[in-house]
N, C-alpha and C. Protein backbone atom coordinates (compact mmCIF):
# COMPACT_ATOMS: atom_id res chain seq x y z
N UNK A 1 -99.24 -21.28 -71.18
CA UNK A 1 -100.42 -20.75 -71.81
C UNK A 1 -101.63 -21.45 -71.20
N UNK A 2 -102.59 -20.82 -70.96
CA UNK A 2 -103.94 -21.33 -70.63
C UNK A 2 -104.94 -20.93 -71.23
N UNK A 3 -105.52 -22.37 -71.65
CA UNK A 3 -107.22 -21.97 -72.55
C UNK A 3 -108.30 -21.78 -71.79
N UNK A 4 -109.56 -21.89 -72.13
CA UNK A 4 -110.27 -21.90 -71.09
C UNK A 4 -111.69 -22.29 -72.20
N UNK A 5 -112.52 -23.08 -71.94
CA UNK A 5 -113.48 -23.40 -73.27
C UNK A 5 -115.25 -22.17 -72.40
N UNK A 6 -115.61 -21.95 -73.26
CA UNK A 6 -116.86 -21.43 -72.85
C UNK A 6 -117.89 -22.47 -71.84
N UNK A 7 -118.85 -21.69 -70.80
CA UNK A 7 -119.26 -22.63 -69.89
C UNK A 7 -119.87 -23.53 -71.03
N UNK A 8 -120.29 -24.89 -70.43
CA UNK A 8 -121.12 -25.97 -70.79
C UNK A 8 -122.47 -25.71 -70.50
N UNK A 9 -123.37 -26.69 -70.84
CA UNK A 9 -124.58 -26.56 -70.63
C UNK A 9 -124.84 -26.86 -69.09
N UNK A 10 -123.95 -27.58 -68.42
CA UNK A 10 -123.98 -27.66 -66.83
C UNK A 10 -123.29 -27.10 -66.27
N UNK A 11 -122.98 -25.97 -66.80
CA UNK A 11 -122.24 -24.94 -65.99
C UNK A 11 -120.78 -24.91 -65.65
N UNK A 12 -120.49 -25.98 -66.46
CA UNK A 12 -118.47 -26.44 -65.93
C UNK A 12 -117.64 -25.61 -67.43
N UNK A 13 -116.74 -25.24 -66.82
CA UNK A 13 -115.51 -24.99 -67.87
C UNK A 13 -114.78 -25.93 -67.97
N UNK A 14 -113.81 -26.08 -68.79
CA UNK A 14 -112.74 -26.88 -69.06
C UNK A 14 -111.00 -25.69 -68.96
N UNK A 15 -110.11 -26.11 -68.49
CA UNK A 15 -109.07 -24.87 -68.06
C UNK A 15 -108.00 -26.27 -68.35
N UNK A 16 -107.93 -25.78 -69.45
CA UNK A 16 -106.15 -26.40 -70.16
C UNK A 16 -104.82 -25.55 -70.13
N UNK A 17 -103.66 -26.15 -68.99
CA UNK A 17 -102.54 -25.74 -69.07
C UNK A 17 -101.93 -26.58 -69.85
N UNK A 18 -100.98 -25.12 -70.18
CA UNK A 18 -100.06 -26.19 -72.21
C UNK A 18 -98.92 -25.13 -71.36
N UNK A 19 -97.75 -26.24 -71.66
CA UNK A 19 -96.39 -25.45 -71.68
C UNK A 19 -95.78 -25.64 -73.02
N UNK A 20 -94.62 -25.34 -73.96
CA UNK A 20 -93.57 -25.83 -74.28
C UNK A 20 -93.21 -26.39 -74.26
N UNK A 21 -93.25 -28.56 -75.36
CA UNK A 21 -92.45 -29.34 -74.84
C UNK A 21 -90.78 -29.22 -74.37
N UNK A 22 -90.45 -29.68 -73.39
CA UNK A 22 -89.39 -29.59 -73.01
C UNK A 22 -88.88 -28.15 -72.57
N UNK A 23 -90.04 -27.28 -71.91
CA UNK A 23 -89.04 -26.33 -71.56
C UNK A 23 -90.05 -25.81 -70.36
N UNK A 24 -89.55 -26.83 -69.08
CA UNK A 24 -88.51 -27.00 -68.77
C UNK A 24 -88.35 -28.43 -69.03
N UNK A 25 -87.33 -29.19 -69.09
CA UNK A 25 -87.48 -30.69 -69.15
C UNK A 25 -87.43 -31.71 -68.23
N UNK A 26 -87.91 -32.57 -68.57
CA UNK A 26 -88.07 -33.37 -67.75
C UNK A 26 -89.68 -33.32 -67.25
N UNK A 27 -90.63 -34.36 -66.24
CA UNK A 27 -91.41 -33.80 -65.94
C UNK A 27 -92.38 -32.66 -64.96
N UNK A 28 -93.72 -32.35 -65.32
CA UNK A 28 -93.61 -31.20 -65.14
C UNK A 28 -95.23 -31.16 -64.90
N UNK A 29 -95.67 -30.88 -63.78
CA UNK A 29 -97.38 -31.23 -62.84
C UNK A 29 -97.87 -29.42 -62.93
N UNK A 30 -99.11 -29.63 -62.87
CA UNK A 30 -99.51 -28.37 -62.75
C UNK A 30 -100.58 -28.90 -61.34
N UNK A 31 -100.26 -27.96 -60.16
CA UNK A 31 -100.79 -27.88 -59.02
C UNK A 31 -101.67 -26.87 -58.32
N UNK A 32 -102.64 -27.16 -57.84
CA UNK A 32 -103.70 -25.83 -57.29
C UNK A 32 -104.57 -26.28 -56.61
N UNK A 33 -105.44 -25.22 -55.94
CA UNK A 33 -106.67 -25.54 -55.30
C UNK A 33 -107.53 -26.37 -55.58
N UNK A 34 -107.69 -26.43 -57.20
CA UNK A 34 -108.24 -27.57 -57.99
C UNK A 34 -108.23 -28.72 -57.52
N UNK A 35 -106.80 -29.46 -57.39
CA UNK A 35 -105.93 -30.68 -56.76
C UNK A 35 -106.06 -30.89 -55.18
N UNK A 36 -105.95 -29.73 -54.77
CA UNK A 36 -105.46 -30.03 -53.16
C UNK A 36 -104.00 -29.87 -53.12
N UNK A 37 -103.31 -29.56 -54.00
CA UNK A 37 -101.85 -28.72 -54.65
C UNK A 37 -101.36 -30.39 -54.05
N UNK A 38 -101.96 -31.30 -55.41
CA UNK A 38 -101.12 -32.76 -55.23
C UNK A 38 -100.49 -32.86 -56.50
N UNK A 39 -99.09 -32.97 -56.40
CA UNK A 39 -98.14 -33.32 -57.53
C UNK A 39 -98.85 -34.07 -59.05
N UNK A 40 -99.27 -35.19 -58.05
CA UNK A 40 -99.28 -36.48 -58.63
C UNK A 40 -100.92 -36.50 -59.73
N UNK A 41 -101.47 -35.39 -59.45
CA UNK A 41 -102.96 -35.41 -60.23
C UNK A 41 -102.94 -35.17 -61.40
N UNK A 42 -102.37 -33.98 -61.78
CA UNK A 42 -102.41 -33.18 -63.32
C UNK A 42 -100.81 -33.44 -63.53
N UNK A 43 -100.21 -34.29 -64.07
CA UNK A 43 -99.02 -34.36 -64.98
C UNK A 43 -99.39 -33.85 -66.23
N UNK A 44 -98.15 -32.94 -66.81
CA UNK A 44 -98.46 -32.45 -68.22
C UNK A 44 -98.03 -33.60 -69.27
N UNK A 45 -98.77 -33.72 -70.26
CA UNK A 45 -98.72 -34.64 -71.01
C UNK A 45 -98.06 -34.36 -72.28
N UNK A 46 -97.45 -35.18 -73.25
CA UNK A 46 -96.95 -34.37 -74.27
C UNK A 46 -98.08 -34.80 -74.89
N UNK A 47 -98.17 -34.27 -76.63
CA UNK A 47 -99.36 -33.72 -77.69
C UNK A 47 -98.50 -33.57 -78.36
N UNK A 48 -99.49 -33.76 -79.36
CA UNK A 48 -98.53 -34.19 -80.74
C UNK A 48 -98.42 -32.43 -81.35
N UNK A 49 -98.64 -31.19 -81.16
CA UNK A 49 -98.66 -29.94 -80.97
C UNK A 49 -97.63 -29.53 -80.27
N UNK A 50 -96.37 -30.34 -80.58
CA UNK A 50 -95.11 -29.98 -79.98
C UNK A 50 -95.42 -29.41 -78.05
N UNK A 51 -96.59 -29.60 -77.57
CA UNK A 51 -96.83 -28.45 -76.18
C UNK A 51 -96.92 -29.98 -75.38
N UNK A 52 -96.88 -29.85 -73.99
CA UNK A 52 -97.46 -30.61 -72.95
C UNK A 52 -99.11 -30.00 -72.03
N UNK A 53 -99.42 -30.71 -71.73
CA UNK A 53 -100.39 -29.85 -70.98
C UNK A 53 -101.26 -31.10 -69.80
N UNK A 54 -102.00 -30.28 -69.05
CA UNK A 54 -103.23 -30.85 -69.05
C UNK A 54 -104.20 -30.31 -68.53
N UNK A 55 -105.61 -30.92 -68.11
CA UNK A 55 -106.85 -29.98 -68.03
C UNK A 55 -107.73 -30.26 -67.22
N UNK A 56 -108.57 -29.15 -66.38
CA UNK A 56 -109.48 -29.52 -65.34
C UNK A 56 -110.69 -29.11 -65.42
N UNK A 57 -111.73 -28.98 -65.19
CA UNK A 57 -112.84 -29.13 -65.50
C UNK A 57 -113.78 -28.68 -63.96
N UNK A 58 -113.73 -27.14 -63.99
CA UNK A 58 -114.28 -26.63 -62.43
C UNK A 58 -115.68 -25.70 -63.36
N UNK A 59 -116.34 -25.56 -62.04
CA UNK A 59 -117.56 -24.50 -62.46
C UNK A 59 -117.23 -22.96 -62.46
N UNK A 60 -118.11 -22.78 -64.39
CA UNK A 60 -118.14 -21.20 -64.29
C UNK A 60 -117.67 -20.15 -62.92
N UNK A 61 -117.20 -18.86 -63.01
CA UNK A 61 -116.98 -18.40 -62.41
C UNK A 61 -115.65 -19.15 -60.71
N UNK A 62 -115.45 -20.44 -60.73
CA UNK A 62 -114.58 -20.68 -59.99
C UNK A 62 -113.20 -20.07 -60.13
N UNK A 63 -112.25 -19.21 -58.89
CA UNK A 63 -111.16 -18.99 -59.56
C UNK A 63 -110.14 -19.91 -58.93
N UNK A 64 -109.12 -20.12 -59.60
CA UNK A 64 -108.06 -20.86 -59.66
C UNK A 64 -106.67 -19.93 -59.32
N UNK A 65 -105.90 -20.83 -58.25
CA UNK A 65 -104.80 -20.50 -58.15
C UNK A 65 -103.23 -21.91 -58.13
N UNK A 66 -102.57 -21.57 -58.47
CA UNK A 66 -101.77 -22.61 -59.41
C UNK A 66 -99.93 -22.03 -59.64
N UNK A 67 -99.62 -23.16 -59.61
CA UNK A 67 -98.00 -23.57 -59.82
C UNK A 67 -97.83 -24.00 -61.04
N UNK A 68 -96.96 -24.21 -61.10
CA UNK A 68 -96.13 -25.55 -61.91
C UNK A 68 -94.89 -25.56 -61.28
N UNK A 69 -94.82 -27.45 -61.09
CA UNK A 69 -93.58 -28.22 -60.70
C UNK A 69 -93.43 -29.04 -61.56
N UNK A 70 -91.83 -28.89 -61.29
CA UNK A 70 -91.04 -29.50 -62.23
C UNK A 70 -89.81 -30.37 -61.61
N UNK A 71 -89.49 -31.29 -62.18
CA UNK A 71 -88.92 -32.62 -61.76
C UNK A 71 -87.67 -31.34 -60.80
N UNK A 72 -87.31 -32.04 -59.85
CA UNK A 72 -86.49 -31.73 -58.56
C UNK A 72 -86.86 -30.76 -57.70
N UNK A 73 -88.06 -30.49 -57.87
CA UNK A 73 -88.96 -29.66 -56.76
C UNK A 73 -88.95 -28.10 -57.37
N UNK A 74 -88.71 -27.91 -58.71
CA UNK A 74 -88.95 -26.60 -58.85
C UNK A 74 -89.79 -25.91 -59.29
N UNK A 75 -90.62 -25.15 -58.54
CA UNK A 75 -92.01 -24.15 -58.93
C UNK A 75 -91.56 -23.00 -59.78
N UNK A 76 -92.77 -23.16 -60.63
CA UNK A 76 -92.28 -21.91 -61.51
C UNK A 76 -93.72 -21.11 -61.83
N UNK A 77 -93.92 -20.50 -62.04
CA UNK A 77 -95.82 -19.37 -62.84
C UNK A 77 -95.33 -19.55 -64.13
N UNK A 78 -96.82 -19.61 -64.42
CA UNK A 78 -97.24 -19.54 -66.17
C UNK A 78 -97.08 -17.85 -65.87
N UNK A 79 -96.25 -17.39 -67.10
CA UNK A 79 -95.98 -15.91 -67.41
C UNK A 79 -97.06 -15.04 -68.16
N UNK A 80 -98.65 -15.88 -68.43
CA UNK A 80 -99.57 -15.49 -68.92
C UNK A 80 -100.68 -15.20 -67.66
N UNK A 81 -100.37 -15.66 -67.05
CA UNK A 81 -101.20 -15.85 -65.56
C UNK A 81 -100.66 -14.49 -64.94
N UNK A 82 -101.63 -13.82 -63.97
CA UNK A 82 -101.61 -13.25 -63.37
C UNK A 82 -101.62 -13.43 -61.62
N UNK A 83 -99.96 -12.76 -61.51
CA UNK A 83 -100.03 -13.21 -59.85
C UNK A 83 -100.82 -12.92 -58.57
N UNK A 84 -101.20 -13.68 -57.69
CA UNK A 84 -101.97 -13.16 -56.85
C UNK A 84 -101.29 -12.44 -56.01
N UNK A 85 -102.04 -12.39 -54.84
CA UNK A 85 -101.57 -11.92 -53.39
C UNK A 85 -99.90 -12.59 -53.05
N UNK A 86 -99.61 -13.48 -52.94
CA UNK A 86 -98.64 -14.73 -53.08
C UNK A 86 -97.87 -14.67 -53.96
N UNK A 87 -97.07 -16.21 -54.15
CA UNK A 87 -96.65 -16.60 -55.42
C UNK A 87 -97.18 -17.42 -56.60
N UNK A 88 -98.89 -17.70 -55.99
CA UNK A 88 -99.23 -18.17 -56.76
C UNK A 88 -100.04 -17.35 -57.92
N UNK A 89 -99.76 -18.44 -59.29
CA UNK A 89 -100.69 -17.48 -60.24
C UNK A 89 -102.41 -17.81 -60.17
N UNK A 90 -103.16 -16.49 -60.46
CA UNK A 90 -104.92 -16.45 -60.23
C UNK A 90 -105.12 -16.41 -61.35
N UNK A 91 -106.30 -17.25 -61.62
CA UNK A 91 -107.31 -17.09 -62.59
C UNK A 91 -108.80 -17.24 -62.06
N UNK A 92 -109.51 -16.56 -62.81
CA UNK A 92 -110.98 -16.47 -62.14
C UNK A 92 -112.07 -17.28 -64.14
N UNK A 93 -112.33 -18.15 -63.83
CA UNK A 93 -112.77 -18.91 -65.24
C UNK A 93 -114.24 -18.43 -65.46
């Protein structure tokens, strides 16, 4: 699932990915253009909201394209996301 908060007064959104704790298990990075598609930046975190997630903070109108990996190299799409050209999923914030 992905939120997305209304722009700020400086023009930035906030774009929170939340999965399902534990599904898949183990851990579990959300990767994109955002990052430079680096593992190691956005780990999903658990929350006391039974979900994991975490969140980036790009300008209005930036769109986003994005994975999720999961412990032993496996990519998977958020099923709320819409796929691009690729395998990756697009969002436009």
């Amino acid at each position: 699932m992905i939120k997305t908060s209304k722009p700020g007064r400086d023009g930035t959104v906030r774009v929170t990915f939340a999965l399902p704790e534990g599904q898949p298990g183990g851990a579990v990075s959300v990767v994109g253009n955002f990052n430079d598609w680096n593992p190691h930046t956005h780990p999903l975190r658990k929350r006391a909201n039974q979900t994991r997630s975490a969140a980036v903070t790009v300008k209005a109108g930036t769109t986003l394209q994005f994975r999720y990996l999961a412990e032993g190299g496996v990519w998977f799409d958020d099923e709320t996301a819409p796929a691009g050209q690729g395998a990756d999923a697009v969002i436009t914030v």
